[in-house]
N, C-alpha and C. Protein backbone atom coordinates (compact mmCIF):
# COMPACT_ATOMS: atom_id res chain seq x y z
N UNK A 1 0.85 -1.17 0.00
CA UNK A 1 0.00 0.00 0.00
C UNK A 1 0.89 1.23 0.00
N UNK A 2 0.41 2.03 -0.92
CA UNK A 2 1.61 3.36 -0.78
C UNK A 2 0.56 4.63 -0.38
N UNK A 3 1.48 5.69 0.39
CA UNK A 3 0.98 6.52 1.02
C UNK A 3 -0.50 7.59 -0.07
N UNK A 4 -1.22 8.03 0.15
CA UNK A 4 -2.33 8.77 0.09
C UNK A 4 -1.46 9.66 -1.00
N UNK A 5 -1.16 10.96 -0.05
CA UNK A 5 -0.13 11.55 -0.50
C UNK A 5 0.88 11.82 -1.35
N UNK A 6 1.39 10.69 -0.84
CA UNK A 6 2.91 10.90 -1.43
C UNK A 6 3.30 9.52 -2.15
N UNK A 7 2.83 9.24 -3.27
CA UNK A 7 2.78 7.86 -3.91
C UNK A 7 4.06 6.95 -4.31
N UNK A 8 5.09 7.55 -4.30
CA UNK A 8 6.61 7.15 -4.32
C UNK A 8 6.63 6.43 -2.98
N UNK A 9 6.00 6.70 -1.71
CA UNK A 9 6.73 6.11 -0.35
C UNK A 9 5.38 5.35 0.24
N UNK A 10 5.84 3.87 0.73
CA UNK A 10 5.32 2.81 1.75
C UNK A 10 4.28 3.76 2.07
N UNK A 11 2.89 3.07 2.65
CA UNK A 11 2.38 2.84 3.99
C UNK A 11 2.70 3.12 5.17
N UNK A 12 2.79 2.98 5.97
CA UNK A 12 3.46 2.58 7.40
C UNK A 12 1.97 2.44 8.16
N UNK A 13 1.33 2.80 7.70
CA UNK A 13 0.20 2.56 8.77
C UNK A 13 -1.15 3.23 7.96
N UNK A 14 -2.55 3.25 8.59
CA UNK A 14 -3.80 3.87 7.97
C UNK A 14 -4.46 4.51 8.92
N UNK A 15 -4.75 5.32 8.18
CA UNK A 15 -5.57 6.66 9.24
C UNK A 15 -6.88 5.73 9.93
N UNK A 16 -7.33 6.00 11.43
CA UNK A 16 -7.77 5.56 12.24
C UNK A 16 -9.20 5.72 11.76
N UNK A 17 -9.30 6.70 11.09
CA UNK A 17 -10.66 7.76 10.92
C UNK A 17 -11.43 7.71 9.37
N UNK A 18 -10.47 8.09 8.72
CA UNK A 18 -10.77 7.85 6.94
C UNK A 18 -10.20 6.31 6.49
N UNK A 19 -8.70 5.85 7.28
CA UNK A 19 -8.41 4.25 6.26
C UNK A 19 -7.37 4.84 5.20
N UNK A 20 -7.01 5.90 5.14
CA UNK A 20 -6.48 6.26 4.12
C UNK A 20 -4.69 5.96 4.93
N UNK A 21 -4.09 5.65 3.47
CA UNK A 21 -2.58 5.09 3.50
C UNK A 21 -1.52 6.05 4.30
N UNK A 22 -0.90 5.75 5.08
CA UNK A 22 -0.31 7.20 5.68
C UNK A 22 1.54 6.32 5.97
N UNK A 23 2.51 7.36 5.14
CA UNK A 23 3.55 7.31 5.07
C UNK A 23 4.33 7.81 6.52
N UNK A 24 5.57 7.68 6.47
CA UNK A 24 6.26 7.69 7.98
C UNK A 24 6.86 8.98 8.01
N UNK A 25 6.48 9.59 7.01
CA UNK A 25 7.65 10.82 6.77
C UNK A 25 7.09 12.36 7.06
N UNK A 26 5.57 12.24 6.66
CA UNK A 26 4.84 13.36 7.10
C UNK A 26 3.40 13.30 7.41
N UNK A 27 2.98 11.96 6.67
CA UNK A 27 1.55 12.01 6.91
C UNK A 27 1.11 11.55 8.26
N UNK A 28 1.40 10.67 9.00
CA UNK A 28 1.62 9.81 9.78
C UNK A 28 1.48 10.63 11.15
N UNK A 29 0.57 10.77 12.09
CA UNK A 29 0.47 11.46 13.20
C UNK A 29 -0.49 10.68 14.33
N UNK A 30 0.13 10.68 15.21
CA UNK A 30 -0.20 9.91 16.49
C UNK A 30 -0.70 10.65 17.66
N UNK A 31 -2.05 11.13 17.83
CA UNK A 31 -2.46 11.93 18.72
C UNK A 31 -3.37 11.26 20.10
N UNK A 32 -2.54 9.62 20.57
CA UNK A 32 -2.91 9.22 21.45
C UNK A 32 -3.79 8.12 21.26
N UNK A 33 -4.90 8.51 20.16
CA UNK A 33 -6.05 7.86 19.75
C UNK A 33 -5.73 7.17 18.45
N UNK A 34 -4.80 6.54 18.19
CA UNK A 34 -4.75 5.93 17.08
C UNK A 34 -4.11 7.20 15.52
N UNK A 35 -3.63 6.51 14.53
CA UNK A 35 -2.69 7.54 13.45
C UNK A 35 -3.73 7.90 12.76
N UNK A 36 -3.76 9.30 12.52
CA UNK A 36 -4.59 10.03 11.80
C UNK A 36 -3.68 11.00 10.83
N UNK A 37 -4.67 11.30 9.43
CA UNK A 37 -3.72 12.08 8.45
C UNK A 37 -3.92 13.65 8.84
N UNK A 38 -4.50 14.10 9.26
CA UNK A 38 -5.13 15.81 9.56
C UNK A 38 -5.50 16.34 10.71
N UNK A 39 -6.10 17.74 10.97
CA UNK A 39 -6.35 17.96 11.95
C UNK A 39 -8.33 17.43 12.18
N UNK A 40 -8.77 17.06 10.74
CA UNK A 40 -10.54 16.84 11.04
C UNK A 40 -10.59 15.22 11.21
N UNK A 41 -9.38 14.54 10.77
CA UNK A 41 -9.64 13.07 11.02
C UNK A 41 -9.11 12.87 12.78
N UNK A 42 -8.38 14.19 13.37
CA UNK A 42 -7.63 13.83 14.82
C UNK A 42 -9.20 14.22 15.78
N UNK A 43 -10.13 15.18 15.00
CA UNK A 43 -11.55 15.71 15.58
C UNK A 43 -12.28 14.60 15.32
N UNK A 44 -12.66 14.15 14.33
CA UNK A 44 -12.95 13.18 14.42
C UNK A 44 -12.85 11.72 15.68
N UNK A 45 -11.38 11.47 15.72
CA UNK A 45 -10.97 10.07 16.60
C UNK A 45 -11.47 11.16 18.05
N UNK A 46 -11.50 12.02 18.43
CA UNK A 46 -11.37 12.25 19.70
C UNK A 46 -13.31 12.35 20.12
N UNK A 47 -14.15 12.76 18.97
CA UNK A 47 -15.39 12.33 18.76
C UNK A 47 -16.10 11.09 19.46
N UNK A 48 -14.91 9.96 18.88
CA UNK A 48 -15.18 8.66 19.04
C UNK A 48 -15.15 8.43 20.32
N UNK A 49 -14.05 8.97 20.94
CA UNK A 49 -13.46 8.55 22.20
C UNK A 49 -14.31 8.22 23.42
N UNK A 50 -14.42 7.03 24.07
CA UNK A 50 -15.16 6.64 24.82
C UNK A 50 -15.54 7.87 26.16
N UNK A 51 -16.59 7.87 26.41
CA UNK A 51 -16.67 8.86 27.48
C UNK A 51 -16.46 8.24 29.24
N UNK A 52 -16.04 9.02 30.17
CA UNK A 52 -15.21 8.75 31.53
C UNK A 52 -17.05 7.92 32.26
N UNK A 53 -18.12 8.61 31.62
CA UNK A 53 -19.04 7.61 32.72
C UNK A 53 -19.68 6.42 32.18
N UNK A 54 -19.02 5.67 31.67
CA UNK A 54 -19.08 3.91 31.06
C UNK A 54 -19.54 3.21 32.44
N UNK A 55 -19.40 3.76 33.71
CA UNK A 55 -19.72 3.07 34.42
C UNK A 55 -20.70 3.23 35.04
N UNK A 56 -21.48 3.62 34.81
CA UNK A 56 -22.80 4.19 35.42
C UNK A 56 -23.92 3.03 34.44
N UNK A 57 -23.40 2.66 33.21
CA UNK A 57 -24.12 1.48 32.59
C UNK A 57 -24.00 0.51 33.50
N UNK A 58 -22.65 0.02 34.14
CA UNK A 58 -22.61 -1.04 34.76
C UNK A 58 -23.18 -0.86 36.01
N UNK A 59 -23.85 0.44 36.34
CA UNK A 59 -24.03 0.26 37.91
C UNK A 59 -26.06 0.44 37.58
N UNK A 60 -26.60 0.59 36.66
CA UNK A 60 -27.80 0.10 36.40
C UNK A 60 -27.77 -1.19 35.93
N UNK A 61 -27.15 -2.06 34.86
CA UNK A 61 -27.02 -3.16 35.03
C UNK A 61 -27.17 -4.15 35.99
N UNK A 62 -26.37 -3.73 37.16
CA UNK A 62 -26.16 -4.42 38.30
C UNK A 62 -27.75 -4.03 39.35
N UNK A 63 -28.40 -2.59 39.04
CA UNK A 63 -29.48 -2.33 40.29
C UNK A 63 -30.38 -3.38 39.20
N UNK A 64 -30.36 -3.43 38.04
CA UNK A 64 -31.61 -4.24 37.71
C UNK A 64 -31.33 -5.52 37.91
N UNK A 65 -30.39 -6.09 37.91
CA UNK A 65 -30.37 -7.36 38.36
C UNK A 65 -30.68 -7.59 39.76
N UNK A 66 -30.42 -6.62 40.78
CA UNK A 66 -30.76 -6.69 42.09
C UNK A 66 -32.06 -6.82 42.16
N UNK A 67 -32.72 -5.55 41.37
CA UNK A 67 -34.50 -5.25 41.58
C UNK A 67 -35.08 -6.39 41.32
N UNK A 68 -34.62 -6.82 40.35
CA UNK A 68 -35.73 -8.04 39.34
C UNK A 68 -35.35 -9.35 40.33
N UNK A 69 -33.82 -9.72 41.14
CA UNK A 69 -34.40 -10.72 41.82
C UNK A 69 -35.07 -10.65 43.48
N UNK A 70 -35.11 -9.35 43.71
CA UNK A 70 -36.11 -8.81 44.87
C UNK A 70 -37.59 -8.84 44.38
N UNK A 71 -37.79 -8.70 42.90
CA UNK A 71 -39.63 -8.73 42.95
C UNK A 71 -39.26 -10.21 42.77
N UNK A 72 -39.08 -11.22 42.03
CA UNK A 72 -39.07 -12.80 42.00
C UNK A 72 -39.27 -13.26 43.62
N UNK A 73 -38.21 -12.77 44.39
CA UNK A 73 -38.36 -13.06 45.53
C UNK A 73 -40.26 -12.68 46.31
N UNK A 74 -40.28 -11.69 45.75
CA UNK A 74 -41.05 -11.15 46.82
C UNK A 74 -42.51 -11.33 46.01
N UNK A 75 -42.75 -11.96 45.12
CA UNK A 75 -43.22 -12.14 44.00
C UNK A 75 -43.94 -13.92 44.03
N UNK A 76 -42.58 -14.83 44.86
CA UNK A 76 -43.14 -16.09 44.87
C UNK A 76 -43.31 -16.06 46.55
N UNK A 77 -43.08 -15.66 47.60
CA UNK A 77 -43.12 -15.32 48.57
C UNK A 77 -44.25 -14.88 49.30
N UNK A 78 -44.65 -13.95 48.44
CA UNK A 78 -46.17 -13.41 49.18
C UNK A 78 -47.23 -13.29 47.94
N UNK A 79 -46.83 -13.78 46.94
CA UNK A 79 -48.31 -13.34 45.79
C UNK A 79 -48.89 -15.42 45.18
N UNK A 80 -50.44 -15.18 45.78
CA UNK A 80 -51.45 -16.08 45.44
C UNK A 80 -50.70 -17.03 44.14
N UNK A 81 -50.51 -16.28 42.84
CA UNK A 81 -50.11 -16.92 41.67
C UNK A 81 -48.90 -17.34 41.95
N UNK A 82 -48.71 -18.29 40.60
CA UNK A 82 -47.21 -18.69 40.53
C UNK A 82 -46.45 -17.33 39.18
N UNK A 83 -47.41 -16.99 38.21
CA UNK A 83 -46.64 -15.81 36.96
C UNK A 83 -47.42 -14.63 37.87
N UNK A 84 -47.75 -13.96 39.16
CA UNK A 84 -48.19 -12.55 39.01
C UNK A 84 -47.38 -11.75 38.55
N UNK A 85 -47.33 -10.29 38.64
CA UNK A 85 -47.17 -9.29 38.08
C UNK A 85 -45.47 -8.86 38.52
N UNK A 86 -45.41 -9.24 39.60
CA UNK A 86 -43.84 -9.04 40.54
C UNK A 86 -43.20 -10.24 39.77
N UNK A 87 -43.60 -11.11 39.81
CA UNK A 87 -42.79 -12.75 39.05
C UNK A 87 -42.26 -12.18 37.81
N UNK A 88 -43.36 -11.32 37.06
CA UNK A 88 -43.03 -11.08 35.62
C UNK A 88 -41.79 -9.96 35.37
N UNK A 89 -42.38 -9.08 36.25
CA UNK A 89 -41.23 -7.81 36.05
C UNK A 89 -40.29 -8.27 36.83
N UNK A 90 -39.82 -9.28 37.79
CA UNK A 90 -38.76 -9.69 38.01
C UNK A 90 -37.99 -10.35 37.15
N UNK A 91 -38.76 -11.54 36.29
CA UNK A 91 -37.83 -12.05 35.75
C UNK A 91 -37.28 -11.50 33.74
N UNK A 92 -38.50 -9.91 33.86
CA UNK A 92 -37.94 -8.89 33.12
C UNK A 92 -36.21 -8.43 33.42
N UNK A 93 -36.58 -7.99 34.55
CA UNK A 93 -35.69 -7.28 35.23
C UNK A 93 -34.29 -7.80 35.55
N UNK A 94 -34.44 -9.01 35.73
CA UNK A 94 -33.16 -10.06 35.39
C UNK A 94 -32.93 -10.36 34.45
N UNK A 95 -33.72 -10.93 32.83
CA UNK A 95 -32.90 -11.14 32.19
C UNK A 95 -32.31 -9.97 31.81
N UNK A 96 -32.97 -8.71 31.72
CA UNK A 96 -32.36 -7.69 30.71
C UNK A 96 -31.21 -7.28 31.30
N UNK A 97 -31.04 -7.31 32.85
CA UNK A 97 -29.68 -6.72 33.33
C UNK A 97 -28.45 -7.55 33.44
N UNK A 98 -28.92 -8.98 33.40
CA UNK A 98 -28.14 -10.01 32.58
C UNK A 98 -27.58 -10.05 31.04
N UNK A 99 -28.63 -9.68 30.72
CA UNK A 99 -28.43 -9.18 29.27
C UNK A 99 -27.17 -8.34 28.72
N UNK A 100 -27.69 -7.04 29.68
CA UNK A 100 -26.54 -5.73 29.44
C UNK A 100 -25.17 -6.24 29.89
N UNK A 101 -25.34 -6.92 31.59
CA UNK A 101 -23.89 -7.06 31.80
C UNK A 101 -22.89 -8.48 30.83
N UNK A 102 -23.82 -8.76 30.29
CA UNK A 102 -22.98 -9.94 29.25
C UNK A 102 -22.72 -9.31 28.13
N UNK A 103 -23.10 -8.09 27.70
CA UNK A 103 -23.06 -7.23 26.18
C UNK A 103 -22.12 -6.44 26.52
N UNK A 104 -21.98 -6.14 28.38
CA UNK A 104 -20.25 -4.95 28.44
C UNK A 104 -19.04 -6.13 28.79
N UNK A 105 -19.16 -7.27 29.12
CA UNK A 105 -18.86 -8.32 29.17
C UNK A 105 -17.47 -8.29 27.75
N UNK A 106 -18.96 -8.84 26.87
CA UNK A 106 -18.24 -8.75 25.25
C UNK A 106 -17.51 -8.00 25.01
N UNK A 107 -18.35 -7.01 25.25
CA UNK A 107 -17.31 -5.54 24.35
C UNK A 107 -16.07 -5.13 25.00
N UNK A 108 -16.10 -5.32 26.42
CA UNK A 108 -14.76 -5.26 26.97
C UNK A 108 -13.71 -6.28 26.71
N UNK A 109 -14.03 -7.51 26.38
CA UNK A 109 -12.84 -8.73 25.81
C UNK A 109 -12.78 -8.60 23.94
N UNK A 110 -13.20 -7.92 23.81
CA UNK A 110 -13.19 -7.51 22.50
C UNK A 110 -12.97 -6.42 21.83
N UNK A 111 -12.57 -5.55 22.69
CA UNK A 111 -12.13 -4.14 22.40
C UNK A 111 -10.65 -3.79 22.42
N UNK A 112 -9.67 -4.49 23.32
CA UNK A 112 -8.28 -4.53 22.80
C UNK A 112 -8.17 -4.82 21.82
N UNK A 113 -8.52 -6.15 21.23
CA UNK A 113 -8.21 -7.24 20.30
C UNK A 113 -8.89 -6.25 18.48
N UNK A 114 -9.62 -5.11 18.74
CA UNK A 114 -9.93 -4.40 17.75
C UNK A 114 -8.47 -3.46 17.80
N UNK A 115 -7.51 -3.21 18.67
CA UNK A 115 -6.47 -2.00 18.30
C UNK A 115 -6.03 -2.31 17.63
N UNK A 116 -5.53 -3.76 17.89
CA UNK A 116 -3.98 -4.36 17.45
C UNK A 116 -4.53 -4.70 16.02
């Protein structure tokens, strides 16, 4: 692959943002977030950039898994039926927060393995 640019010289790497061929000599810029050719592809990657409260998913994740097995509990415990209304939104309430924490699960064992 030869550079975007400068068609006489290698590759060395591809912009993070566009994909485009980026040579070692000038195109080639490393602003933390992966090599970008410009200053709108470096606006761009920093766009992307994951935001600091990722964890506030995991901490609803985790209350709905709590909630949903407090109505199950409280659900087969004190209600006449075996499916009432607490049974149901409990075992709402569990799978979906099961759900989420197996989907940040993924994406976290699978998100290095996208740098390299």
């Amino acid at each position: 692959m030869k550079c975007h640019r400068h068609r006489e010289h290698d590759a060395v790497g591809v912009c993070a943002a566009c994909g485009k061929g980026l040579c070692a000599e000038t195109c080639a810029h490393d602003g933390g977030l992966g090599l970008h050719c410009d200053t709108l592809c470096e606006q761009r990657l920093r766009q992307r950039e994951p935001r600091g409260d990722a964890s506030v998913g995991a901490v609803w994740s985790v209350l709905l898994v709590v909630l949903g097995g407090a109505l199950l509990y409280y659900g087969y415990r004190y209600s006449e039926w075996s499916m009432s209304v607490p049974n149901l939104l409990g075992m709402l309430f569990l799978w979906y927060g099961v759900v989420l924490l197996l989907q940040r699960a993924a994406a976290r064992a699978s998100g290095p393995a996208q740098n390299n």
